[in-house]
Structure formats: structure tokens, C-alpha cells
PDB file of N, CA and C in Angstrom:
ATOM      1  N   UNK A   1     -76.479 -76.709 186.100  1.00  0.00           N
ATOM      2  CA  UNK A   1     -76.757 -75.468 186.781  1.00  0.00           C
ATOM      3  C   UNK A   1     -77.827 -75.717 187.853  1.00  0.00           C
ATOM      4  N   UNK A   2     -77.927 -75.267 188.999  1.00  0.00           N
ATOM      5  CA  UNK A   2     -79.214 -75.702 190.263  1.00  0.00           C
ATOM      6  C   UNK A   2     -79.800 -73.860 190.117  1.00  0.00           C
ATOM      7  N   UNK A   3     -80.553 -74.930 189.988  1.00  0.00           N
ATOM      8  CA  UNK A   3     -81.639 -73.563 189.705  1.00  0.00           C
ATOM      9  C   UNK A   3     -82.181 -73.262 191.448  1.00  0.00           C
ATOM     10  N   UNK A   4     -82.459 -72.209 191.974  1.00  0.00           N
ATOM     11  CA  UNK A   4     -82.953 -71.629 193.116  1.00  0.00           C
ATOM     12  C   UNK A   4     -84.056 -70.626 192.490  1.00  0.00           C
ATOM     13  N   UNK A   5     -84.741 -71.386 194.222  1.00  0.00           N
ATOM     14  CA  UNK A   5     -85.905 -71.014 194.116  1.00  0.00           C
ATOM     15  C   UNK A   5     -85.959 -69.275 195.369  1.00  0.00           C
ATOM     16  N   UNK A   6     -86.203 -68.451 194.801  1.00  0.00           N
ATOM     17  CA  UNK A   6     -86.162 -66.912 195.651  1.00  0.00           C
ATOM     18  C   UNK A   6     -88.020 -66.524 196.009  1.00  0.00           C
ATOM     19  N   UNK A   7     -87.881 -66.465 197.024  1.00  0.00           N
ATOM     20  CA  UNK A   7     -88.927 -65.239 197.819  1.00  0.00           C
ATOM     21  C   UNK A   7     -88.864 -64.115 197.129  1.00  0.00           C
ATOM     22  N   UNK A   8     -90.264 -63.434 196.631  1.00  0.00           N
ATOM     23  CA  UNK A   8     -90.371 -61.938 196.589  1.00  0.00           C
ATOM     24  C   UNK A   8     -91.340 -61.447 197.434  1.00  0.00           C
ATOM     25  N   UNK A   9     -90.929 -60.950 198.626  1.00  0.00           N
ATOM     26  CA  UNK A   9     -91.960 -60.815 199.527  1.00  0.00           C
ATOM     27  C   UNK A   9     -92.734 -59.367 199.398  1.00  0.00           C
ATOM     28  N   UNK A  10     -92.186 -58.489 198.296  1.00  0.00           N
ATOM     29  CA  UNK A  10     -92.804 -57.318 197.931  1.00  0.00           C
ATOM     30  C   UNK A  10     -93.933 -58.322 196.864  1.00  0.00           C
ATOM     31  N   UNK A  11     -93.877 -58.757 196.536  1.00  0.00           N
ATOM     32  CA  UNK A  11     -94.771 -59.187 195.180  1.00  0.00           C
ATOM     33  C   UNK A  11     -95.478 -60.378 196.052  1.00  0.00           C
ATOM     34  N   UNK A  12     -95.371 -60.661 196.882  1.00  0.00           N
ATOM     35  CA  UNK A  12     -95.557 -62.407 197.741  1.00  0.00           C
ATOM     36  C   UNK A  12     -95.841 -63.390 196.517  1.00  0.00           C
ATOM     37  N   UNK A  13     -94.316 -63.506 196.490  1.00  0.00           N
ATOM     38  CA  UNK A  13     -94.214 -65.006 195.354  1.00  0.00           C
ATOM     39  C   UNK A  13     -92.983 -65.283 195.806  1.00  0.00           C
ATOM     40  N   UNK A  14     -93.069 -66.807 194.897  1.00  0.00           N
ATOM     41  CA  UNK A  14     -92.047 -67.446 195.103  1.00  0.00           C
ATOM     42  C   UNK A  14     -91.357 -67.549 193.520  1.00  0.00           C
ATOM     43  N   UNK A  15     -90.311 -67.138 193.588  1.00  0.00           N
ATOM     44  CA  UNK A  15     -90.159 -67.242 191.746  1.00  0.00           C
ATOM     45  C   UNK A  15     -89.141 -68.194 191.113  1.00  0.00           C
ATOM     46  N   UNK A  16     -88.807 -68.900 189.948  1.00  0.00           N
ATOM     47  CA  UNK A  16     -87.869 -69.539 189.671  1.00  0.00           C
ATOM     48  C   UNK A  16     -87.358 -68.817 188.459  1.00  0.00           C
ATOM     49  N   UNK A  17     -86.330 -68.458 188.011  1.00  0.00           N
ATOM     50  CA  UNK A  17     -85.665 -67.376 186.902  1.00  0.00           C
ATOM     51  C   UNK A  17     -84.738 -68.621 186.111  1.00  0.00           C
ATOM     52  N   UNK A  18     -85.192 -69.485 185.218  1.00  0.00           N
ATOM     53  CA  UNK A  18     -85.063 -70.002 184.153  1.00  0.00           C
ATOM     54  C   UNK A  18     -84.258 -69.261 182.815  1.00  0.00           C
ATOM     55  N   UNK A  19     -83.347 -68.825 182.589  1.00  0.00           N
ATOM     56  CA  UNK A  19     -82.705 -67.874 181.538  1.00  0.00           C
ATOM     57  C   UNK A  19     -83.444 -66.859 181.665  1.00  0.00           C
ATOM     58  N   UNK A  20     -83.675 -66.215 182.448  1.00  0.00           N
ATOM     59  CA  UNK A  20     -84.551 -64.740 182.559  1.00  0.00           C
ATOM     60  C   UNK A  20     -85.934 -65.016 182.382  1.00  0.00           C
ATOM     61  N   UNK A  21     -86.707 -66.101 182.610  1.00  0.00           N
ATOM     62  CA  UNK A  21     -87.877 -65.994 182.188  1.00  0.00           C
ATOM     63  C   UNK A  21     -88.286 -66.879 183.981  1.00  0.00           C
ATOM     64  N   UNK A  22     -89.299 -66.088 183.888  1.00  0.00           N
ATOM     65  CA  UNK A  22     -89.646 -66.305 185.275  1.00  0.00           C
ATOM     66  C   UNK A  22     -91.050 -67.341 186.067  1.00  0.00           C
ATOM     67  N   UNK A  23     -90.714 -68.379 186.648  1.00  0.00           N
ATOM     68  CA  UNK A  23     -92.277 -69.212 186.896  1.00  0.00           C
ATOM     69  C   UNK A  23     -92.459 -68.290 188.204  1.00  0.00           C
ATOM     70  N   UNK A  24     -93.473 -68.176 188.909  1.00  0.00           N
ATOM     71  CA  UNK A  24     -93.794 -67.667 190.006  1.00  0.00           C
ATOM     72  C   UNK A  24     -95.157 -68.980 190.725  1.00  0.00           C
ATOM     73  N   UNK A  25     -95.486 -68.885 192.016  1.00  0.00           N
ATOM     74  CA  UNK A  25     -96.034 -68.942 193.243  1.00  0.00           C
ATOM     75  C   UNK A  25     -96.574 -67.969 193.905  1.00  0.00           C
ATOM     76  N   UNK A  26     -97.809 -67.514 193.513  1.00  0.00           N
ATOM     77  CA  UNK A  26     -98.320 -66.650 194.611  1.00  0.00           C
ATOM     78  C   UNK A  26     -98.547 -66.835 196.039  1.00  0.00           C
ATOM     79  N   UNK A  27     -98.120 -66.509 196.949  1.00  0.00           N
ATOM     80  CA  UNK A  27     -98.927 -66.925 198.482  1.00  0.00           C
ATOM     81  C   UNK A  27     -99.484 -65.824 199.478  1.00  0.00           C
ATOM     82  N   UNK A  28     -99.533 -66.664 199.826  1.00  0.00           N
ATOM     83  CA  UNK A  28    -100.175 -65.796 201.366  1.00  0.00           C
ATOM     84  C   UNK A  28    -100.061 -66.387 202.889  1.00  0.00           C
ATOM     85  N   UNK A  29     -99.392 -65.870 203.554  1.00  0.00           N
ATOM     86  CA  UNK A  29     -99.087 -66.447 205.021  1.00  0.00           C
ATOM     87  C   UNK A  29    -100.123 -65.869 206.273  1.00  0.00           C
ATOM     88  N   UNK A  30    -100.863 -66.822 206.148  1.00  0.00           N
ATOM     89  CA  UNK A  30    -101.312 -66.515 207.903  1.00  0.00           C
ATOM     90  C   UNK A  30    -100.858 -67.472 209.173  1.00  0.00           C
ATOM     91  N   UNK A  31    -100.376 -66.593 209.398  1.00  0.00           N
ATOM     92  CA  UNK A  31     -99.159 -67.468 210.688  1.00  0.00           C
ATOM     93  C   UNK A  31     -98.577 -68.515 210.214  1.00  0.00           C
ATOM     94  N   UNK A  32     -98.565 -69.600 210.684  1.00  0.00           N
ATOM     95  CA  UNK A  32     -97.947 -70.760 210.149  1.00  0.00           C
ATOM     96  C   UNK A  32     -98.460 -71.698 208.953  1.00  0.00           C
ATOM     97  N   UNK A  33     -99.269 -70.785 207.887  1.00  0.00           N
ATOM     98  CA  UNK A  33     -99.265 -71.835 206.871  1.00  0.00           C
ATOM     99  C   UNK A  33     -98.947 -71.036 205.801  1.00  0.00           C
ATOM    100  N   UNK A  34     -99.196 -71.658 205.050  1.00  0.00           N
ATOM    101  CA  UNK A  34     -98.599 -71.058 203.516  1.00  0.00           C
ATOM    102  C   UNK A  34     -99.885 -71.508 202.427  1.00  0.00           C
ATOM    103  N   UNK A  35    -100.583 -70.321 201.958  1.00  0.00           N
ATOM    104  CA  UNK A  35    -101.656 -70.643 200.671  1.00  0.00           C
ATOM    105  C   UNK A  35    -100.988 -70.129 199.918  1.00  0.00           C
ATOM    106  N   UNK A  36    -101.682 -70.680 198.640  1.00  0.00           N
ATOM    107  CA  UNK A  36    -100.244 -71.112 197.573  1.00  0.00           C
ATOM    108  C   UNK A  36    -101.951 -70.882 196.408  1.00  0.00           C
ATOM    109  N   UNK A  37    -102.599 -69.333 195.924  1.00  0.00           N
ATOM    110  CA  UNK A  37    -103.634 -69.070 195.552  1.00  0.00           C
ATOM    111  C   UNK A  37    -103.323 -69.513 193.657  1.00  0.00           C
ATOM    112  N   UNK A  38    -102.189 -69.443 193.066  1.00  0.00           N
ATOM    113  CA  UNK A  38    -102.058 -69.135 191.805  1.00  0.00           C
ATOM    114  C   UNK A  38     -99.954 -69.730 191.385  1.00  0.00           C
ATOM    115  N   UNK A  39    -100.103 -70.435 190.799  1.00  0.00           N
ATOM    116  CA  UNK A  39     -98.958 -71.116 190.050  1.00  0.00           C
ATOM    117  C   UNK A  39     -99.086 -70.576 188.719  1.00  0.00           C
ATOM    118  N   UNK A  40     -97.785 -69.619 188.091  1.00  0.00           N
ATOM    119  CA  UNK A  40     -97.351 -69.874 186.683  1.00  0.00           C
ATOM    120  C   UNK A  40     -96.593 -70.000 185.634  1.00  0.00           C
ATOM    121  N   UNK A  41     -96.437 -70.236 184.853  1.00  0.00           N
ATOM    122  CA  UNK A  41     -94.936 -70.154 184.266  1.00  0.00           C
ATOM    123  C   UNK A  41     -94.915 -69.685 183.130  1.00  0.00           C
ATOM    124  N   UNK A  42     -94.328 -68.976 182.402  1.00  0.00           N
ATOM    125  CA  UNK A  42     -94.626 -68.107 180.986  1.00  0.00           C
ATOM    126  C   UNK A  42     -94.470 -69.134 180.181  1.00  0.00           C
ATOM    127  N   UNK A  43     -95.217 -69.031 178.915  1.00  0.00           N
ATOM    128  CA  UNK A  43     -95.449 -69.828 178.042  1.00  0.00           C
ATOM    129  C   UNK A  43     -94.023 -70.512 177.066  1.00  0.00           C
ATOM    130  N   UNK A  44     -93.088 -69.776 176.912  1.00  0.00           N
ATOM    131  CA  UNK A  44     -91.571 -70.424 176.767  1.00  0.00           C
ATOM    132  C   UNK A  44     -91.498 -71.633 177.490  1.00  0.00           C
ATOM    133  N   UNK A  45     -91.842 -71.640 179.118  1.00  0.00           N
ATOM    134  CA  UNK A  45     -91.056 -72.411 179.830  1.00  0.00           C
ATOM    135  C   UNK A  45     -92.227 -73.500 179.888  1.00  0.00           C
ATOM    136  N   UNK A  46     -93.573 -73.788 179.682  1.00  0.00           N
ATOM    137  CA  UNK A  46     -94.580 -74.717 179.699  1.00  0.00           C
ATOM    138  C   UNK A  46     -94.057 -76.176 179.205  1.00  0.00           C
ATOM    139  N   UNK A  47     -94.404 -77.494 179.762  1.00  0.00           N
ATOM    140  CA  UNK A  47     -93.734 -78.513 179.131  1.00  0.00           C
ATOM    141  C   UNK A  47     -92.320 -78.727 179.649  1.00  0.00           C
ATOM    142  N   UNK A  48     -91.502 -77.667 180.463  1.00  0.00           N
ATOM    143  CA  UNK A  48     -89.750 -77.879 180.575  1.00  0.00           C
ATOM    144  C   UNK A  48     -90.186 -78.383 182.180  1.00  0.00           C
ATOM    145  N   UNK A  49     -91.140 -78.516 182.772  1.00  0.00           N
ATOM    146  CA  UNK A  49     -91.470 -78.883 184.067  1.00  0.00           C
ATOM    147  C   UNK A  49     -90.546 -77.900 185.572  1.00  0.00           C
ATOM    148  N   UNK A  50     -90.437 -76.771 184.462  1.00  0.00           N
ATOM    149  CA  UNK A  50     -90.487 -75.311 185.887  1.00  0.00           C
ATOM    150  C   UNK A  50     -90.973 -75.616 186.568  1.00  0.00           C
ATOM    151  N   UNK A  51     -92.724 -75.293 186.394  1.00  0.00           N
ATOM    152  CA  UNK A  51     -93.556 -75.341 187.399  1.00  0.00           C
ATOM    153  C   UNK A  51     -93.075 -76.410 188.823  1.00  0.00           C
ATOM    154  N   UNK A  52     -93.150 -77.273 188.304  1.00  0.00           N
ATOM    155  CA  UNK A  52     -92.973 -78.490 188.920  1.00  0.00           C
ATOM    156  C   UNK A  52     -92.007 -78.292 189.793  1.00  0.00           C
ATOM    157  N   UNK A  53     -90.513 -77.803 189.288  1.00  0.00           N
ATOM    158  CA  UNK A  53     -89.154 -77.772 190.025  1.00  0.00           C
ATOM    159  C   UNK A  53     -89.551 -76.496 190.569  1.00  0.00           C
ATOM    160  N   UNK A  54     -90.176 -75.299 190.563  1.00  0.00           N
ATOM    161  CA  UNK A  54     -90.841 -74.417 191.449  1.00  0.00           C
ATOM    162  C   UNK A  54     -91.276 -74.826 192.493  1.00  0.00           C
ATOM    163  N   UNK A  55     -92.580 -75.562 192.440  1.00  0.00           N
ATOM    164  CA  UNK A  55     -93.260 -76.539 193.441  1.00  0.00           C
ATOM    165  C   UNK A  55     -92.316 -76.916 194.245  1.00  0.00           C
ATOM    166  N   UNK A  56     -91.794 -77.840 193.961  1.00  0.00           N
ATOM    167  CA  UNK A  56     -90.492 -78.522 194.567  1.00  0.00           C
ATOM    168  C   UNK A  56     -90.222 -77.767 195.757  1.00  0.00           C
ATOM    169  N   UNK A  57     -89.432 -76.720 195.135  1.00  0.00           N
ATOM    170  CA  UNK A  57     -88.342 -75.606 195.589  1.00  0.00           C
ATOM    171  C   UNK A  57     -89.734 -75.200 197.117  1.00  0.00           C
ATOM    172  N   UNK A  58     -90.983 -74.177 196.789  1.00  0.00           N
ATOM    173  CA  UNK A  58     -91.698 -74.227 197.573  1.00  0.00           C
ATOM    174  C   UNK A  58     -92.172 -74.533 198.445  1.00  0.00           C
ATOM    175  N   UNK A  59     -92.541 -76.480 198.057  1.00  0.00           N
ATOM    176  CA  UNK A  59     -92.667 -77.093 199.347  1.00  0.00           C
ATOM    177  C   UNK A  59     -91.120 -77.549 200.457  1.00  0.00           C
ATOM    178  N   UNK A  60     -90.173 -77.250 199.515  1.00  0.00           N
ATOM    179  CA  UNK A  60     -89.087 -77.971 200.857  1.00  0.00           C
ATOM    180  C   UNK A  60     -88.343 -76.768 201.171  1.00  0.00           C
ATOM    181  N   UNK A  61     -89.467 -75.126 200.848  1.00  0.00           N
ATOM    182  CA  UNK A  61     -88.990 -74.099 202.025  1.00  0.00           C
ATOM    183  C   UNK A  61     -89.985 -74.241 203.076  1.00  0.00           C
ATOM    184  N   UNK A  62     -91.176 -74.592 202.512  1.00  0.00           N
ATOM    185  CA  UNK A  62     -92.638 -74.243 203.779  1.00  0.00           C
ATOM    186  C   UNK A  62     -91.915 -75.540 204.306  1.00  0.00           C
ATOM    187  N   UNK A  63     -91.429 -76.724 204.427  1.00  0.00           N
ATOM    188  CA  UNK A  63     -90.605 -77.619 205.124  1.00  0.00           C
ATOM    189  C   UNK A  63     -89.313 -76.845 206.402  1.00  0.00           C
ATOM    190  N   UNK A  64     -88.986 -76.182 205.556  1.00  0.00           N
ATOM    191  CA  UNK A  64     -87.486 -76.033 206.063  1.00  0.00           C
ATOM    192  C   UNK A  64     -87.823 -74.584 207.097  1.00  0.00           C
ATOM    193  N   UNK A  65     -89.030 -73.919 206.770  1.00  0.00           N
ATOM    194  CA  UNK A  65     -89.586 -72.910 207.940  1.00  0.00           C
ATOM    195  C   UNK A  65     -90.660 -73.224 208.627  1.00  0.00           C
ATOM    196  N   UNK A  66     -91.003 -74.547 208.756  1.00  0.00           N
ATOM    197  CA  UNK A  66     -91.951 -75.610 209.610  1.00  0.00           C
ATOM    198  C   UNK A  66     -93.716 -75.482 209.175  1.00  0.00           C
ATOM    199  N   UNK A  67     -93.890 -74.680 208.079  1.00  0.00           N
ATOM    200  CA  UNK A  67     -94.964 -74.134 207.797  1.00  0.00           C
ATOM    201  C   UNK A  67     -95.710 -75.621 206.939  1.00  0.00           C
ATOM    202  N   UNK A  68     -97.346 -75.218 207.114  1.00  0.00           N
ATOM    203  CA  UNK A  68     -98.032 -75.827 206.395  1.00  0.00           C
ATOM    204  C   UNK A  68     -98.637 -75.582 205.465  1.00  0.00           C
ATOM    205  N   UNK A  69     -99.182 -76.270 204.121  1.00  0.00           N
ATOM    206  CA  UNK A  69     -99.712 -75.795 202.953  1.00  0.00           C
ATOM    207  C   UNK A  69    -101.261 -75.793 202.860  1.00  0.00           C
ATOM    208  N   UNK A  70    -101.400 -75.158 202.234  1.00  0.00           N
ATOM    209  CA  UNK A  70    -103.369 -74.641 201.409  1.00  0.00           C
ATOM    210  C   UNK A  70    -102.589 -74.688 199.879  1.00  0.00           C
ATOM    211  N   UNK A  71    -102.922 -76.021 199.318  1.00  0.00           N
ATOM    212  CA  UNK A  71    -102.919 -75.437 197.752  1.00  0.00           C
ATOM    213  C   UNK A  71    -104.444 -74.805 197.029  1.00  0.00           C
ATOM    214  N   UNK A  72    -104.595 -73.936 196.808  1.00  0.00           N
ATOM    215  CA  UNK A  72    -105.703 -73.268 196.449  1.00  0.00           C
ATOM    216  C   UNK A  72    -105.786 -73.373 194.952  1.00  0.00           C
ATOM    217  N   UNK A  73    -104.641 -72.801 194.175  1.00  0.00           N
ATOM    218  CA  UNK A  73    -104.696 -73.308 192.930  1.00  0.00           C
ATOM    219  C   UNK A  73    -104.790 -74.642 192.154  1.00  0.00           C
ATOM    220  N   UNK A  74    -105.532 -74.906 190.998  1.00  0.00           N
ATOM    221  CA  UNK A  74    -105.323 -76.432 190.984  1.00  0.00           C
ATOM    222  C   UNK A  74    -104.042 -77.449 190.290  1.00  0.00           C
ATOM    223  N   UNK A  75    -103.335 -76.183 189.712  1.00  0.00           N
ATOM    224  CA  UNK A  75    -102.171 -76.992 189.488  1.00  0.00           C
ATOM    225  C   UNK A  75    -101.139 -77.090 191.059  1.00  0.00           C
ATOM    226  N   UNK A  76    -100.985 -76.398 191.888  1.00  0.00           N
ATOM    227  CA  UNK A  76    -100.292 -76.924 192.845  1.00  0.00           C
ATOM    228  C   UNK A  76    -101.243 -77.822 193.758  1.00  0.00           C
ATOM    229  N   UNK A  77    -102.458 -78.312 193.364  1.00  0.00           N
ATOM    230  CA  UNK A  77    -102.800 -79.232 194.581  1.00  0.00           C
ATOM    231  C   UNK A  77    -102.808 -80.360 193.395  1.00  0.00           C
ATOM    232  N   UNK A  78    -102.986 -80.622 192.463  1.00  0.00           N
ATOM    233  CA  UNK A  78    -102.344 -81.627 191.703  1.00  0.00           C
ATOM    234  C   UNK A  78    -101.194 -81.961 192.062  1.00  0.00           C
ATOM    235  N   UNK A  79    -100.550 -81.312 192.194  1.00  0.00           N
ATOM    236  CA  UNK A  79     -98.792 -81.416 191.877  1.00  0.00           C
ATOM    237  C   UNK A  79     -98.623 -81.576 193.229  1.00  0.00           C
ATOM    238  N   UNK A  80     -98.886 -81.320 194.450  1.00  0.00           N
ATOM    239  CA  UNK A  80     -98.753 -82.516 195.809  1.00  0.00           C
ATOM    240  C   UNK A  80     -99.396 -83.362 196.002  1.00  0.00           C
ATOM    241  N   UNK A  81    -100.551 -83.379 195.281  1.00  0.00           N
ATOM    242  CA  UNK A  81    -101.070 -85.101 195.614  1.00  0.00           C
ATOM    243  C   UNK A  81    -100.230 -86.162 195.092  1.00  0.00           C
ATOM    244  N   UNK A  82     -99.910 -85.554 193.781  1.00  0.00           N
ATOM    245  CA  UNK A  82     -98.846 -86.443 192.954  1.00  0.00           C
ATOM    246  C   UNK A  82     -97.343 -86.591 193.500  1.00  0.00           C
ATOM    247  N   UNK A  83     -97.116 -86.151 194.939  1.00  0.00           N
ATOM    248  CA  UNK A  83     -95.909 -86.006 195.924  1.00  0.00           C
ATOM    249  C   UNK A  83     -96.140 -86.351 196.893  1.00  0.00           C
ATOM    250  N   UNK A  84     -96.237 -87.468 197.293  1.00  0.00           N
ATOM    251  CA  UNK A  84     -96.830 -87.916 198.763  1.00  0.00           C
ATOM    252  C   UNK A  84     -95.894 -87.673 199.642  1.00  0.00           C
ATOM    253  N   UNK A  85     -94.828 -87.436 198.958  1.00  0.00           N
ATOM    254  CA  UNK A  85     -93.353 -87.186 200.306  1.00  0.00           C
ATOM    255  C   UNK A  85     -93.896 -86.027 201.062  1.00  0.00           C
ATOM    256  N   UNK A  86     -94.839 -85.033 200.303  1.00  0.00           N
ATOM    257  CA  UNK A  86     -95.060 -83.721 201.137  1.00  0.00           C
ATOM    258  C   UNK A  86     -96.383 -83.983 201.667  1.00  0.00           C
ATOM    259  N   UNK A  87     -96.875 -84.839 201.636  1.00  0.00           N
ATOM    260  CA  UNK A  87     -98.489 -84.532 201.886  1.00  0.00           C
ATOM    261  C   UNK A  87     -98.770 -84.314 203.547  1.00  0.00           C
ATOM    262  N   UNK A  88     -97.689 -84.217 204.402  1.00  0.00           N
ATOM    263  CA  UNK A  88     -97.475 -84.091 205.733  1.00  0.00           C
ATOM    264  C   UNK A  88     -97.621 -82.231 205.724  1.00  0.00           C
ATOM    265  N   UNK A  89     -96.981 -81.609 204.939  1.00  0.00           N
ATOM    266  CA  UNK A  89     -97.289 -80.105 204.813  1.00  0.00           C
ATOM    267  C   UNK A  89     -98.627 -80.186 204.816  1.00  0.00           C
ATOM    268  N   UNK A  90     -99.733 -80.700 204.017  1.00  0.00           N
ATOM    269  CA  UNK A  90    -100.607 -79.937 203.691  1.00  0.00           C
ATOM    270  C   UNK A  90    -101.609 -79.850 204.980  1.00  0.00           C
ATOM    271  N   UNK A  91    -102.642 -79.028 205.145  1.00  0.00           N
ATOM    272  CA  UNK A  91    -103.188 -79.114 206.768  1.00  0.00           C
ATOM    273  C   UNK A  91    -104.260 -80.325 206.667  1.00  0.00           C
TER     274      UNK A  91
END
């Protein structure tokens, strides 16, 4: 199954829906970057590496809409250092 990653731009997140259970991405856009304040994933899904395939999903939209990253939270600035393929997003 490919899991997709959806925009909620009423809520400004980015969410991944795992059997109904939901990881989210908080952000915030000022002009062309993307802060990324709060990563989480409900406690069901901890360990199944959501988060992670969230992340993923995240950085290769701020890719694919030319935007750059602020990880503010510390699990998503972990989780691109540990991705050097993206470290060109971050400012």
C-alpha cells in the first residue's frame, strides 16, 4: 500500500493516515520556506517509523514546491541531519 502524505492547510500540517491513525507535521510558511515547529505520531504508531516516512513525504514536497526548511522541532532536525540527500532544503 503507498502511503501519501496530505496537506491540511486549515490545521497547517502535514499528515500521514496509517489505518486511521494519524502522524502529523506542524508548519508554518513564510514565503519560501517551510518551519516544521512540532512532529508527531500517536502512540500506536511509535517504533513503525511513520514519523520518519512523514518526514520523508514532507521534505520531497518542500522539494517538489522549491521551498526551504527550518526544522525547529528536534525530532525533525534529527531526522535530516540523518538525510543528507535533503540537507540542500535546509537554509
Amino acid at each position: 500500500m503507498m502511503e501519501r502524505i496530505t496537506d491540511n492547510p486549515a490545521r497547517s500540517r502535514y499528515e500521514l493516515d496509517v489505518d486511521g491513525k494519524v502522524a502529523f507535521a506542524n508548519y508554518r510558511k513564510v514565503g519560501s520556506t517551510l518551519h516544521i515547529p512540532y512532529v508527531e505520531a500517536p502512540p500506536s504508531l511509535r517504533g513503525t517509523g511513520a514519523a520518519g516516512r512523514l518526514m520523508r513525504g514532507v521534505m520531497e514536497t518542500a522539494r517538489a514546491d522549491g521551498m526551504k526548511v527550518v526544522p525547529i522541532c528536534g525530532y525533525a532536525a534529527h531526522w535530516i541531519r540523518s538525510h543528507p540527500e535533503f540537507h540542500d532544503l535546509l537554509t
